[in-house]
PDB file of N, CA and C in Angstrom:
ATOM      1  N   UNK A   1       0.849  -1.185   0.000  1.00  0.00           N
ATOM      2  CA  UNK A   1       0.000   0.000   0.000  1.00  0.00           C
ATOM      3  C   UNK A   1       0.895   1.249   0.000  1.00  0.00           C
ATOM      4  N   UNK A   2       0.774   1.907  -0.953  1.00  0.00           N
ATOM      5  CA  UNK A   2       1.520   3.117  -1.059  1.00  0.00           C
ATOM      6  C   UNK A   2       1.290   4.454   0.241  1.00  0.00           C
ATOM      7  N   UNK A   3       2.686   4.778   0.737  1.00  0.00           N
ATOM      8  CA  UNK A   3       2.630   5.810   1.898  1.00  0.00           C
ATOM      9  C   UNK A   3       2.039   7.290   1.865  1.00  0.00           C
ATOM     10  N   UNK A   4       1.295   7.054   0.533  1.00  0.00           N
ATOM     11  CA  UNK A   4       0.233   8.238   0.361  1.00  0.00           C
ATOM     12  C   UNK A   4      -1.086   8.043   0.837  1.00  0.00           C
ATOM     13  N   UNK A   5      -1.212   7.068   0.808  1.00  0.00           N
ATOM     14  CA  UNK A   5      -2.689   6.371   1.432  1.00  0.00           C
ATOM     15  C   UNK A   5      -2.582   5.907   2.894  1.00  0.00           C
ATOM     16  N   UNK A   6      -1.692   5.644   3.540  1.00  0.00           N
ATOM     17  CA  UNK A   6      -1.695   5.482   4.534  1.00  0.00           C
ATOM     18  C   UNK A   6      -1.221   6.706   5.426  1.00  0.00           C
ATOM     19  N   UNK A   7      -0.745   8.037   5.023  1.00  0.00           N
ATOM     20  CA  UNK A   7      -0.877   9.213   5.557  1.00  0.00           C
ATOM     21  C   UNK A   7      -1.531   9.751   6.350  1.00  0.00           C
ATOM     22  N   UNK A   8      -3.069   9.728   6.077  1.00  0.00           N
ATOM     23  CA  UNK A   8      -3.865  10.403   6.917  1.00  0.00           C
ATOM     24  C   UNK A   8      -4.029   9.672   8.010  1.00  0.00           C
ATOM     25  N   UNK A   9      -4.065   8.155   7.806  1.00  0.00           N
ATOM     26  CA  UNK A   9      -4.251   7.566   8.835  1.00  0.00           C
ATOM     27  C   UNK A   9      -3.387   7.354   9.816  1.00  0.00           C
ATOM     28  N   UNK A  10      -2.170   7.264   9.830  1.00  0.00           N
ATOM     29  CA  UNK A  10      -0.635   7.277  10.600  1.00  0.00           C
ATOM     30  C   UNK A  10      -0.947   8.490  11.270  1.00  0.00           C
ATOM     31  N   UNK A  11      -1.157   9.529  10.355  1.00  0.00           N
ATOM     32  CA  UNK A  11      -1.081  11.021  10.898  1.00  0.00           C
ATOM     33  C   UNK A  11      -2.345  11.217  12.017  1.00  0.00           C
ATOM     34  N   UNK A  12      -3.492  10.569  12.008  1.00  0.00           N
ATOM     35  CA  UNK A  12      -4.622  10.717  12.938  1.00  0.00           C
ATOM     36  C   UNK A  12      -3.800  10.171  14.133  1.00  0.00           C
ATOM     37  N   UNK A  13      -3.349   8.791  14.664  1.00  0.00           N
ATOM     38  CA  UNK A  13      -2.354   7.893  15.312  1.00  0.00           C
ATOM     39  C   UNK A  13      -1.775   9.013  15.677  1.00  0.00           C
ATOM     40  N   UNK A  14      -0.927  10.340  15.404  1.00  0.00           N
ATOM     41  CA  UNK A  14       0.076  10.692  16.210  1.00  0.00           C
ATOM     42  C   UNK A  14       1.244  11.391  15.536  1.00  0.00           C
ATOM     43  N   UNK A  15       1.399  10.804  14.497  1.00  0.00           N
ATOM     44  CA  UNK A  15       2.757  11.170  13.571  1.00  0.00           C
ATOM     45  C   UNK A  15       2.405  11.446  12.254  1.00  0.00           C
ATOM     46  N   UNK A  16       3.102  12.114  11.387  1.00  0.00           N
ATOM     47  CA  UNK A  16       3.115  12.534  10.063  1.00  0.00           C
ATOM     48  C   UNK A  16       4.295  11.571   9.407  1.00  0.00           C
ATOM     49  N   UNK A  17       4.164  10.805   8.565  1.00  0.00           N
ATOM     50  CA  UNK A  17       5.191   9.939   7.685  1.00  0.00           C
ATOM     51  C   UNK A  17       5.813  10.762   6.367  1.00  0.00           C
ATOM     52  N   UNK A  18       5.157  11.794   6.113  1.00  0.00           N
ATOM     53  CA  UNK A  18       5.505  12.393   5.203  1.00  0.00           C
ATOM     54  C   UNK A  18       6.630  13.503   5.440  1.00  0.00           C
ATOM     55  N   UNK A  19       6.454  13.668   6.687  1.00  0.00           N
ATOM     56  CA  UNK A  19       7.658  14.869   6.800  1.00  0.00           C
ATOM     57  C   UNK A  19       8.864  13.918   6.687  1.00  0.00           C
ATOM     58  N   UNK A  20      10.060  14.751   6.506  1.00  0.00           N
ATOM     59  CA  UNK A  20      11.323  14.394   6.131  1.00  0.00           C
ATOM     60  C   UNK A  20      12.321  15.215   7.273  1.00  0.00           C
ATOM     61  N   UNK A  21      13.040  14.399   7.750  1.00  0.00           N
ATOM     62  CA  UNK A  21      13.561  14.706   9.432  1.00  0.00           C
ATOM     63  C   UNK A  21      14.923  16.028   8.445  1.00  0.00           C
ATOM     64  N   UNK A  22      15.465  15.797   7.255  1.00  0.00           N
ATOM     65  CA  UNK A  22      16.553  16.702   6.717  1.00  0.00           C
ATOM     66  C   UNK A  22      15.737  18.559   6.213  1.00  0.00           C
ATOM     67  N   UNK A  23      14.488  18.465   6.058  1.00  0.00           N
ATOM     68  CA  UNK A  23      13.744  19.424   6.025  1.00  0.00           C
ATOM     69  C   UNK A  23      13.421  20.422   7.186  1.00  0.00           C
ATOM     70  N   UNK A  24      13.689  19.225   7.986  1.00  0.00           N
ATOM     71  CA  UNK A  24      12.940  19.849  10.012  1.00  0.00           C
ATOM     72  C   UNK A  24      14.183  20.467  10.177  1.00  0.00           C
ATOM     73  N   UNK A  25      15.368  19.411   9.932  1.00  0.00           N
ATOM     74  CA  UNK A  25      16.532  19.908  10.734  1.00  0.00           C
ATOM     75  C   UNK A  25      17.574  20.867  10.206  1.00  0.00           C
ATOM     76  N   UNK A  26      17.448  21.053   9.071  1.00  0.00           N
ATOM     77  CA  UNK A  26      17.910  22.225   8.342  1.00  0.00           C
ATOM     78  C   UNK A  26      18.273  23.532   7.984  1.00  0.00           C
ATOM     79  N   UNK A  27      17.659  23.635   9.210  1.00  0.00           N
ATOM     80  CA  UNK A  27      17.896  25.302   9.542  1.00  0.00           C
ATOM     81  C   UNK A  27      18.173  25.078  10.792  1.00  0.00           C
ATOM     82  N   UNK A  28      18.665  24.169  11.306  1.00  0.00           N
ATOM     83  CA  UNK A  28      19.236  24.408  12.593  1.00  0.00           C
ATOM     84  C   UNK A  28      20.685  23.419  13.013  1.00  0.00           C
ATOM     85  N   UNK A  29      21.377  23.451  11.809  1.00  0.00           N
ATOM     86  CA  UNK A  29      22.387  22.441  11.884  1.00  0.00           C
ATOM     87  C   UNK A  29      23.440  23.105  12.658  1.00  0.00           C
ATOM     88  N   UNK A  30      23.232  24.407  13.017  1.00  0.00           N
ATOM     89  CA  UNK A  30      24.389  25.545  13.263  1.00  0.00           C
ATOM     90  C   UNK A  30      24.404  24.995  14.556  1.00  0.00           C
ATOM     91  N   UNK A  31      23.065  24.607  15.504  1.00  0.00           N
ATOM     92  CA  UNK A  31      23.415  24.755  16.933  1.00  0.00           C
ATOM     93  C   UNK A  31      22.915  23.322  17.201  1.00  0.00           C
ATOM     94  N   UNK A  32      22.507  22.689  16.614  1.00  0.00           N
ATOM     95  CA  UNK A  32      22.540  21.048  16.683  1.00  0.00           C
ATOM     96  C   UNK A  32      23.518  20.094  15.644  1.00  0.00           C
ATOM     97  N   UNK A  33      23.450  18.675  16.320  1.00  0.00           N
ATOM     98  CA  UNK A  33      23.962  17.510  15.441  1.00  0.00           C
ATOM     99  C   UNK A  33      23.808  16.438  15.765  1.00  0.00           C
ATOM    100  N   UNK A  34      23.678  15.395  14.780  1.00  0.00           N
ATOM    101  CA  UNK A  34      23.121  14.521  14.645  1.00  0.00           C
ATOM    102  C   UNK A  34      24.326  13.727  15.404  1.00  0.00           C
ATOM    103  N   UNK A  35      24.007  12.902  16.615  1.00  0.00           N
ATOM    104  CA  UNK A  35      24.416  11.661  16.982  1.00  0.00           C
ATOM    105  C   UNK A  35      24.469  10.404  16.563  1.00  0.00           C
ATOM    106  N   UNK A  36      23.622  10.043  15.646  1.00  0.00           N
ATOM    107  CA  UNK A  36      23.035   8.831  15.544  1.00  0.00           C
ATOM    108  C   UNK A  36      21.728   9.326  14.657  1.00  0.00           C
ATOM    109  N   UNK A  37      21.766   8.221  13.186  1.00  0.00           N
ATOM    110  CA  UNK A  37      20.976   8.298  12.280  1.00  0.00           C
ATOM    111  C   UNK A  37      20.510   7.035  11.853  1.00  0.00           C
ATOM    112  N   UNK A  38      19.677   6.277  12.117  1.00  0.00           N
ATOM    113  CA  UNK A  38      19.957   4.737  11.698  1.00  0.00           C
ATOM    114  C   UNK A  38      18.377   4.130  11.149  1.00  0.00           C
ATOM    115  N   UNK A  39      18.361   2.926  10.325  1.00  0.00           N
ATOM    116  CA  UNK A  39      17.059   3.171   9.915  1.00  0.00           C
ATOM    117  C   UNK A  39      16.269   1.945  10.740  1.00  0.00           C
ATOM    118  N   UNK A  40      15.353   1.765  11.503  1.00  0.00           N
ATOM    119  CA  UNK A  40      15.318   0.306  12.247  1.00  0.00           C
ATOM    120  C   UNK A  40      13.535   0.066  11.937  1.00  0.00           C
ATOM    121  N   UNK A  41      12.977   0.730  10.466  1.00  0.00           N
ATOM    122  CA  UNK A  41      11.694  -0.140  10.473  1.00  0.00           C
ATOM    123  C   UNK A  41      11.120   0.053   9.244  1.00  0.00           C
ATOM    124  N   UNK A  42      10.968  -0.859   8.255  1.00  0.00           N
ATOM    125  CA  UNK A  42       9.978  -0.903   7.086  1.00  0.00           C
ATOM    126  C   UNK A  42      11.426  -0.057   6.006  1.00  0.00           C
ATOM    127  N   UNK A  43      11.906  -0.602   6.289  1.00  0.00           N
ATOM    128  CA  UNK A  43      13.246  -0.652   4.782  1.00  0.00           C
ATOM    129  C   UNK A  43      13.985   0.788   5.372  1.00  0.00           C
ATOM    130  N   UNK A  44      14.075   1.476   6.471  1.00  0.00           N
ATOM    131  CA  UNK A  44      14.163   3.140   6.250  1.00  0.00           C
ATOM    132  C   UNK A  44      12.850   4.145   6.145  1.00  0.00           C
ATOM    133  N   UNK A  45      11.882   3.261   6.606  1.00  0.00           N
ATOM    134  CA  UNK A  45      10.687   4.404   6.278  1.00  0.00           C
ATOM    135  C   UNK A  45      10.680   5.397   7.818  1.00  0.00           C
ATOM    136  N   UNK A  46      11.190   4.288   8.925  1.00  0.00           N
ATOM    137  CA  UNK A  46      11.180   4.881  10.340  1.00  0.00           C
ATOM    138  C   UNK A  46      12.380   4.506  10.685  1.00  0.00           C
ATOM    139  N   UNK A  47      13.211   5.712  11.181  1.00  0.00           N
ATOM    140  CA  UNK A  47      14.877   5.732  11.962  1.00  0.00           C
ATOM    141  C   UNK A  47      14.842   6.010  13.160  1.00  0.00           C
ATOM    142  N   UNK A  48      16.095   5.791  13.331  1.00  0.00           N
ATOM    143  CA  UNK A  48      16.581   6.750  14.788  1.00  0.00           C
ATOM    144  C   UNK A  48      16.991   7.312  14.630  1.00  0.00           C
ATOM    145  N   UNK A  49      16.765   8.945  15.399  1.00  0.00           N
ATOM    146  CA  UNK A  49      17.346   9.875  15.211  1.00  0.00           C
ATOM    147  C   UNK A  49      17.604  10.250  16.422  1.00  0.00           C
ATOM    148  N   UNK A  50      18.864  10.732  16.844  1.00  0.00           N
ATOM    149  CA  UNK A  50      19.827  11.042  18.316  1.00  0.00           C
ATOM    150  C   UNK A  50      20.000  12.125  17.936  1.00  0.00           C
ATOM    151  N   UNK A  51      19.551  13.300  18.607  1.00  0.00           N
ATOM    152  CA  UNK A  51      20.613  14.752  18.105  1.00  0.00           C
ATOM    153  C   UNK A  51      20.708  15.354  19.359  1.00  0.00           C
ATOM    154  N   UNK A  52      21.931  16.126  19.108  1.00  0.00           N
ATOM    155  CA  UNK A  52      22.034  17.313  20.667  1.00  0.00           C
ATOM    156  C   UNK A  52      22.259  18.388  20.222  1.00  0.00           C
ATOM    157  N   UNK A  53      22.295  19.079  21.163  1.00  0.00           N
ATOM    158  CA  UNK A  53      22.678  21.025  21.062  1.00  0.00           C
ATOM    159  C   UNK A  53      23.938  20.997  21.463  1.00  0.00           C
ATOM    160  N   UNK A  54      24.842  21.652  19.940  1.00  0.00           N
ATOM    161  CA  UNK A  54      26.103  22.050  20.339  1.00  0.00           C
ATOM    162  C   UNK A  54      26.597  22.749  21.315  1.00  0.00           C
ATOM    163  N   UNK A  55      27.575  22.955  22.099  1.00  0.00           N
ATOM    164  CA  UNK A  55      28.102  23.599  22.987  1.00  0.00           C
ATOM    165  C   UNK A  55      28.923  24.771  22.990  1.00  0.00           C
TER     166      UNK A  55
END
């Protein structure tokens, strides 16, 4: 089932599948960074993402 159709419904649940974590974090690479990027569900559709605030 294509992740266009299952959108609204994921998104009622809690979360948006469509956003893209390099879009969110993109304007703020100056005072954050990524720890840990890893993909652990449905090929890469859901990762881990670790980030902190630079120092």
């Amino acid at each position: 089932m294509p992740k266009k159709l299952l959108r609204p419904i994921i998104r009622f649940l809690g979360t948006d599948i469509g956003l893209r974590f390099e879009d969110l974090f993109s304007g703020h690479g100056d005072i954050m960074e990524i720890e840990e990027d890893r993909p652990i569900m449905l090929n890469g559709m859901y990762r881990k993402i670790i980030i902190s605030k630079r120092l």
